[in-house]
Protein backbone atom coordinates (compact mmCIF):
# COMPACT_ATOMS: atom_id res chain seq x y z
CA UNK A 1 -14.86 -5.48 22.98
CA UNK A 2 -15.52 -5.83 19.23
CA UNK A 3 -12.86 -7.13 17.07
CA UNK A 4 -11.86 -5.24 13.99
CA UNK A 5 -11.49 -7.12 10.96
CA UNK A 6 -8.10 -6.87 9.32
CA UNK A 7 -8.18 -3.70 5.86
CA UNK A 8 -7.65 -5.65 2.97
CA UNK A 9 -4.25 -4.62 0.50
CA UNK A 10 -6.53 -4.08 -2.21
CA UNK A 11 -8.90 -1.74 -0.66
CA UNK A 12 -5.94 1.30 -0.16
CA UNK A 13 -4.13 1.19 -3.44
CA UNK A 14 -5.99 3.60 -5.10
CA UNK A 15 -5.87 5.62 -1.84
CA UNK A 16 -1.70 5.74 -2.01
CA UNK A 17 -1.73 6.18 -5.15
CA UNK A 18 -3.31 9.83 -5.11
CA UNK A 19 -0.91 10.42 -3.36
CA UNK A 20 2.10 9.77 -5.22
CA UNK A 21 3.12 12.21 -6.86
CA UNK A 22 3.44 11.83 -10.85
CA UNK A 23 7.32 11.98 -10.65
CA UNK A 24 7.77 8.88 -9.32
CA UNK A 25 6.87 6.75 -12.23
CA UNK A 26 9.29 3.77 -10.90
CA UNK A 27 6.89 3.46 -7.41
CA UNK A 28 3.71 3.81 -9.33
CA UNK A 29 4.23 1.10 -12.07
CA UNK A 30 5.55 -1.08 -9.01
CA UNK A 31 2.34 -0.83 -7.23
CA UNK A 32 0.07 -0.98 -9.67
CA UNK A 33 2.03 -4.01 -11.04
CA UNK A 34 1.12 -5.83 -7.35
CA UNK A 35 -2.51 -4.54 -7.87
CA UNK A 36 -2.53 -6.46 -11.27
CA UNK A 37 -1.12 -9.92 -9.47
CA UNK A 38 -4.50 -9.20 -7.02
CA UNK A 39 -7.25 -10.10 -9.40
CA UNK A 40 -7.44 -13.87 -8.46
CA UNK A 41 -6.45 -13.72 -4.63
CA UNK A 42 -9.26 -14.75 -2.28
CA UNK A 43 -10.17 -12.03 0.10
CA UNK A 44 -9.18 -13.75 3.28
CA UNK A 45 -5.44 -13.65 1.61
CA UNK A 46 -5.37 -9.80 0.80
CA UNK A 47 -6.57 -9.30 4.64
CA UNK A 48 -3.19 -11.23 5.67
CA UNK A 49 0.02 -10.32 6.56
CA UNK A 50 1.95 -11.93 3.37
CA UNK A 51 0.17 -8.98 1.03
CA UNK A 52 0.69 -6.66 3.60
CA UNK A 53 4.48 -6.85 3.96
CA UNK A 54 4.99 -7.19 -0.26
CA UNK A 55 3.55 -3.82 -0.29
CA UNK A 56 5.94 -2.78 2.15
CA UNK A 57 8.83 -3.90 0.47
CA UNK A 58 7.43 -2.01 -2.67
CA UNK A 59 7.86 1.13 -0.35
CA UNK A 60 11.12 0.14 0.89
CA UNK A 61 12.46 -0.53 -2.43
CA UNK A 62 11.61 2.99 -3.62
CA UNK A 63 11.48 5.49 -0.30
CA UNK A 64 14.39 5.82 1.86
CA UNK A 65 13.37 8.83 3.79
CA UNK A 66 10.11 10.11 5.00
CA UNK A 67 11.01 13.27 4.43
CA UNK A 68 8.19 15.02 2.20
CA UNK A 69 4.56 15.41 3.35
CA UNK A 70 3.27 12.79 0.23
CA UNK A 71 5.85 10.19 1.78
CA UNK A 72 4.05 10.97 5.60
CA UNK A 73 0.66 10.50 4.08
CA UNK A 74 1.57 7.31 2.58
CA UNK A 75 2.77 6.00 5.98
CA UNK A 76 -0.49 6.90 7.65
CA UNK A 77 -2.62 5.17 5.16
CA UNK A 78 -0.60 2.14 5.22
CA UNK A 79 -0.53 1.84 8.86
CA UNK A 80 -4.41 3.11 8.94
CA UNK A 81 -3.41 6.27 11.16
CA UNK A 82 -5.42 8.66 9.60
């Protein structure tokens, strides 16, 4: 059985954030905000579980409900289930 490597952070952001809708200005600058702070992180880092659960509290901060299909497609890309 062949281990997969952990997704890096970096490598979805522009994937969740075609999918935010233009409305939600306050989520957007957020996450492109932690994309900026990414420049000088060494790759092993952005595969970990620190990065990981900072994005999530981005989403938490700003999404209450998953109640609209963008908010369901954001899920699945975070938790790589699509």
């Amino acid at each position: 059985m062949e281990c997969e490597n952990p997704r890096s952070v970096s490598d979805i952001i522009s994937q969740l954030l075609a999918v935010i809708p233009e409305t939600e200005k306050n989520l957007i600058c957020d996450i492109k905000e932690f994309e900026r702070n990414l420049w000088n992180q060494a790759p092993e880092l952005l595969r970990s579980s620190s990065f990981w659960v900072l994005l999530g509290n981005i989403f938490n901060k700003h999404i209450h409900n998953i109640d609209t299909d963008w908010k369901l497609k954001l899920l699945k890309i975070f938790n790589n289930s699509e």
